[in-house]
C-alpha atoms as a PDB file:
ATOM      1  CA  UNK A   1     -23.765 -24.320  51.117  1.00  0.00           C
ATOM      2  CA  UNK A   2     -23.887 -25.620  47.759  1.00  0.00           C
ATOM      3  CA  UNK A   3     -23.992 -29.006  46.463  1.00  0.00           C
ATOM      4  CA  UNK A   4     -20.850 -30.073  44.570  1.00  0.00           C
ATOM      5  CA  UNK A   5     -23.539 -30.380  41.796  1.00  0.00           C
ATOM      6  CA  UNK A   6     -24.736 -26.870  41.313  1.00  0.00           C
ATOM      7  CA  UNK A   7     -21.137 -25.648  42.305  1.00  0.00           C
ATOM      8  CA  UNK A   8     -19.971 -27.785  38.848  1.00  0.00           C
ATOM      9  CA  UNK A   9     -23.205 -26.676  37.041  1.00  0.00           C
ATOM     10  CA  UNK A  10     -22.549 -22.790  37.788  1.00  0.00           C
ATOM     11  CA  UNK A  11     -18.699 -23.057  37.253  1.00  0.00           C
ATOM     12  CA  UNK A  12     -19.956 -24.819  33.742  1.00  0.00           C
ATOM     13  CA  UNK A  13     -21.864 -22.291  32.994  1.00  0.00           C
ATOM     14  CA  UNK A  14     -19.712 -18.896  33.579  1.00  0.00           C
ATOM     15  CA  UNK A  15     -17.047 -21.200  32.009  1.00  0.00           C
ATOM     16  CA  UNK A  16     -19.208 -21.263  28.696  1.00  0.00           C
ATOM     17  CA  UNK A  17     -20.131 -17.471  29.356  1.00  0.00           C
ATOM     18  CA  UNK A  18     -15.950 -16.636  29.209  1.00  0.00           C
ATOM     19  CA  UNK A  19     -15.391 -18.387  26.487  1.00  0.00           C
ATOM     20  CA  UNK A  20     -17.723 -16.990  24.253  1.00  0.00           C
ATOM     21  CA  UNK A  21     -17.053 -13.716  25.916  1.00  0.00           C
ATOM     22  CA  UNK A  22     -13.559 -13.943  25.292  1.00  0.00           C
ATOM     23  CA  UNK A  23     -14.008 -15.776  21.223  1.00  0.00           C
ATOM     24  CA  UNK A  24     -16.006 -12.213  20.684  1.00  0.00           C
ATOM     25  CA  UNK A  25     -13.236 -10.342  22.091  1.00  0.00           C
ATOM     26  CA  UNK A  26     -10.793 -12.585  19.983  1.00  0.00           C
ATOM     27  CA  UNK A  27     -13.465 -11.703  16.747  1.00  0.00           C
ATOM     28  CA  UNK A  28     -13.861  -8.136  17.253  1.00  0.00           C
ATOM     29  CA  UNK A  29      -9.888  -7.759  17.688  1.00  0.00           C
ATOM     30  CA  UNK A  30      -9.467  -9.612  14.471  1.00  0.00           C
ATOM     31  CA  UNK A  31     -12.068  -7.485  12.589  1.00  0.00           C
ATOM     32  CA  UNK A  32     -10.731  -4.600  14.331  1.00  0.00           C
ATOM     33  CA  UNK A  33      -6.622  -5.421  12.591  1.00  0.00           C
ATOM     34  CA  UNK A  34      -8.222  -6.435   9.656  1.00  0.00           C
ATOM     35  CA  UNK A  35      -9.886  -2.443   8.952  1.00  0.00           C
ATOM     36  CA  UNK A  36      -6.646  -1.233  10.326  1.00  0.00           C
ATOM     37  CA  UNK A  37      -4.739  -3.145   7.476  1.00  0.00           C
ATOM     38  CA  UNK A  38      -7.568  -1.933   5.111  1.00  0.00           C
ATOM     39  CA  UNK A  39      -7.332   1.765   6.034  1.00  0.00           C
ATOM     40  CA  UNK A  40      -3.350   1.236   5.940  1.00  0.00           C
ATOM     41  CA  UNK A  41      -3.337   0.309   2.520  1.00  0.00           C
ATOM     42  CA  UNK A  42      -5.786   2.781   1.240  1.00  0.00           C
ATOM     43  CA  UNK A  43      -3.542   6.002   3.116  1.00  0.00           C
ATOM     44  CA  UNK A  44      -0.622   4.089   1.357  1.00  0.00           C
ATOM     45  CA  UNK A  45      -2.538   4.605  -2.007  1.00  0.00           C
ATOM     46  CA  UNK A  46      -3.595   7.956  -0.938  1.00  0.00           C
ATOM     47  CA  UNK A  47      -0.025   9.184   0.176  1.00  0.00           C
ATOM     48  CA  UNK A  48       1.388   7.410  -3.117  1.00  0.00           C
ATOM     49  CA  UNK A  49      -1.640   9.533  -5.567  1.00  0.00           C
ATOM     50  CA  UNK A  50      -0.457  12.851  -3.739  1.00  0.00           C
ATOM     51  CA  UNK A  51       2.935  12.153  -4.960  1.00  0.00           C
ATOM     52  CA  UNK A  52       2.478  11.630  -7.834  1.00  0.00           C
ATOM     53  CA  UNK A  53       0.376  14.611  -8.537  1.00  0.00           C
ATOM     54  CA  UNK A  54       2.732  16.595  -6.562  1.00  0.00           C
ATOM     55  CA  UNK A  55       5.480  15.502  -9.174  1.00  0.00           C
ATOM     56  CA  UNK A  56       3.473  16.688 -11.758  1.00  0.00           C
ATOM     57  CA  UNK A  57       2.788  19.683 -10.885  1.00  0.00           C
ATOM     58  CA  UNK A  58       6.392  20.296  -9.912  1.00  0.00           C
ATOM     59  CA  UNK A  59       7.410  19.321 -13.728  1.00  0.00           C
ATOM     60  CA  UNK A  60       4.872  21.527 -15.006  1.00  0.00           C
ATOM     61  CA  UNK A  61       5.936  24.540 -13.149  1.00  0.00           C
ATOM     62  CA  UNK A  62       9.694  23.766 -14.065  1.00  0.00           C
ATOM     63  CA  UNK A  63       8.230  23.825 -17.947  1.00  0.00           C
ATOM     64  CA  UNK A  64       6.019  27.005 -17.533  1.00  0.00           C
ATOM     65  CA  UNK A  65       9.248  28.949 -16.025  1.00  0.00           C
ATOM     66  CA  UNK A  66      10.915  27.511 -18.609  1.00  0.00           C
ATOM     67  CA  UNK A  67       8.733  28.658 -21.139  1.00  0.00           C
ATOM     68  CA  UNK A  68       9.062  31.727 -19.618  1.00  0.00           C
ATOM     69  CA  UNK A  69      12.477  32.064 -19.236  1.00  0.00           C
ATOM     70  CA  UNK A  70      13.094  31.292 -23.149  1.00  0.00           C
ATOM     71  CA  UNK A  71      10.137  33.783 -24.215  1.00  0.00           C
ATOM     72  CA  UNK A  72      12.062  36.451 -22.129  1.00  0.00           C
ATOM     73  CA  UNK A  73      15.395  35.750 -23.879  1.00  0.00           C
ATOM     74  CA  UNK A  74      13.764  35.877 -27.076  1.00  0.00           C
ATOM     75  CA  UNK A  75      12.120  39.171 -26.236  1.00  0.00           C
ATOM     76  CA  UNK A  76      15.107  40.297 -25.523  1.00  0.00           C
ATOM     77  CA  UNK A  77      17.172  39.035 -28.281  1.00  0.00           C
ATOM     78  CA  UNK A  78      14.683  40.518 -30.907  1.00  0.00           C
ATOM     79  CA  UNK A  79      14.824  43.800 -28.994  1.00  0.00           C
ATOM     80  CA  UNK A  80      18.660  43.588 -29.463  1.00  0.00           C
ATOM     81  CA  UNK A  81      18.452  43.050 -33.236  1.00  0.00           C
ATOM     82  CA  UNK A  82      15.449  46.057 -33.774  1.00  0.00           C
ATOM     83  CA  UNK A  83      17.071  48.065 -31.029  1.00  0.00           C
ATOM     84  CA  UNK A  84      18.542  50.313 -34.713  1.00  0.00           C
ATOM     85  CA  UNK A  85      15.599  49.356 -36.939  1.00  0.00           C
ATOM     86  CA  UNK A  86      13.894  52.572 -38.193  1.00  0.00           C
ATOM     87  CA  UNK A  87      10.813  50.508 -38.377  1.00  0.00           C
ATOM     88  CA  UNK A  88      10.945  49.212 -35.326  1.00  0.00           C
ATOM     89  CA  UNK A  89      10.641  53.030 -33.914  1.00  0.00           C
ATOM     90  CA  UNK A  90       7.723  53.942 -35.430  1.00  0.00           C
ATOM     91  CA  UNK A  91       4.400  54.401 -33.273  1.00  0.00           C
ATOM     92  CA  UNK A  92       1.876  51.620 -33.882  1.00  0.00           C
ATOM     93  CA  UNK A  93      -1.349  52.997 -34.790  1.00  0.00           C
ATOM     94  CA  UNK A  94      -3.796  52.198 -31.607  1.00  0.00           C
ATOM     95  CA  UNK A  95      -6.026  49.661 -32.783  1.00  0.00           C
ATOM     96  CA  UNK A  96      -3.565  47.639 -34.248  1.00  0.00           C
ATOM     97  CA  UNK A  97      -1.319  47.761 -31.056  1.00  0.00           C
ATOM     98  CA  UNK A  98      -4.872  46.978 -29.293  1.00  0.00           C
ATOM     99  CA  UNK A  99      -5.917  44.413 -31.773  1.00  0.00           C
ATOM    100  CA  UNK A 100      -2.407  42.628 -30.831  1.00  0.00           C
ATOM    101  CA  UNK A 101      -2.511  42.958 -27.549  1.00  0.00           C
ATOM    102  CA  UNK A 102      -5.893  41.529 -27.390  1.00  0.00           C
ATOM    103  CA  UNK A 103      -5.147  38.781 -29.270  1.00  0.00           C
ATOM    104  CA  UNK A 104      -1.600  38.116 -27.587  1.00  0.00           C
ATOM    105  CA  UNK A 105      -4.122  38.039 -24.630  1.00  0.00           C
ATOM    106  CA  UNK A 106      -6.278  35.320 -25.481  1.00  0.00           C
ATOM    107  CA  UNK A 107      -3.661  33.028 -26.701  1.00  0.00           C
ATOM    108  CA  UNK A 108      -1.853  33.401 -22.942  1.00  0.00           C
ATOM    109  CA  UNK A 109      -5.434  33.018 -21.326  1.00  0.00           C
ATOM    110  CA  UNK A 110      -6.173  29.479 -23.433  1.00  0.00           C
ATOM    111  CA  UNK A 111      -2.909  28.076 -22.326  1.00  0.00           C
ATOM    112  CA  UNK A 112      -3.568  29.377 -18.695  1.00  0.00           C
ATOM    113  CA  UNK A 113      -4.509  26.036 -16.834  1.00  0.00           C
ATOM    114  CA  UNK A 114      -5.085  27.894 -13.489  1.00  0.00           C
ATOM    115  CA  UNK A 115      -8.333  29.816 -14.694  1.00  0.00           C
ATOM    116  CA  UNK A 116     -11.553  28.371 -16.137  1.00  0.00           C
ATOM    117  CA  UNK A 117     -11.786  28.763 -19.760  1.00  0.00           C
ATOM    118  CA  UNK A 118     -14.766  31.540 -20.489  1.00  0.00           C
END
C-alpha cells in the first residue's frame, strides 16, 4: 500500500488539479454570461433600429396614400368644375398631350423613392 506520505502528496496534487480545473470552469462560465449580456444588448439595439425604421416607413406610406388620396379628390373636383367647359372638350393635339404626359412622368418618377434614380 501507500505511505500516508504519497497518499497526502497525490490527494495534494489532484486537489490543486480540481481547483484550477474548476476556477477555469468558473472563468469560462463568466466569459461565457458576459458575451451573452453583450449579444443581448446588441439584439436589443437591433430589435429597437427595426422599429424604428418600421415606423417610418409606416408614416411614409400613410403620407404617400395620403398624397394620393388628395390628388384623386382634386382630379376629381377639377373634372367636376370642366365637366361643361367647351375647352375642356377639345382634343389635345398629340405632342402636347405626349409632351405632358412625359413630363407628368418624370416628376412622379423623381419623387418615386422605391426605384433608383436614372
Amino acid at each position: 500500500m501507500l505511505s500516508s506520505n504519497k497518499f497526502l502528496m497525490i490527494s495534494a496534487i489532484i486537489g490543486v488539479l480540481l481547483m484550477c480545473l474548476v476556477h477555469n470552469l468558473w472563468q469560462d462560465n463568466r466569459k461565457a454570461h458576459q458575451k451573452i449580456n453583450e449579444l443581448s444588448a446588441k439584439l436589443l439595439q437591433l430589435e429597437n433600429n427595426a422599429i424604428k425604421q418600421n415606423k417610418i416607413i409606416t408614416e411614409n406610406e400613410n403620407a404617400k396614400r395620403e398624397l394620393e388620396n388628395t390628388s384623386l379628390e382634386q382630379q376629381e373636383k377639377i373634372n367636376e368644375l370642366l365637366k361643361d367647359n367647351d375647352c375642356a372638350i377639345q382634343s389635345v393635339p398629340v405632342s402636347i398631350s405626349n409632351s405632358l404626359y412625359n413630363r407628368a412622368k418624370s416628376l412622379r418618377q423623381s419623387t418615386d423613392t422605391s426605384k433608383p434614380a436614372k
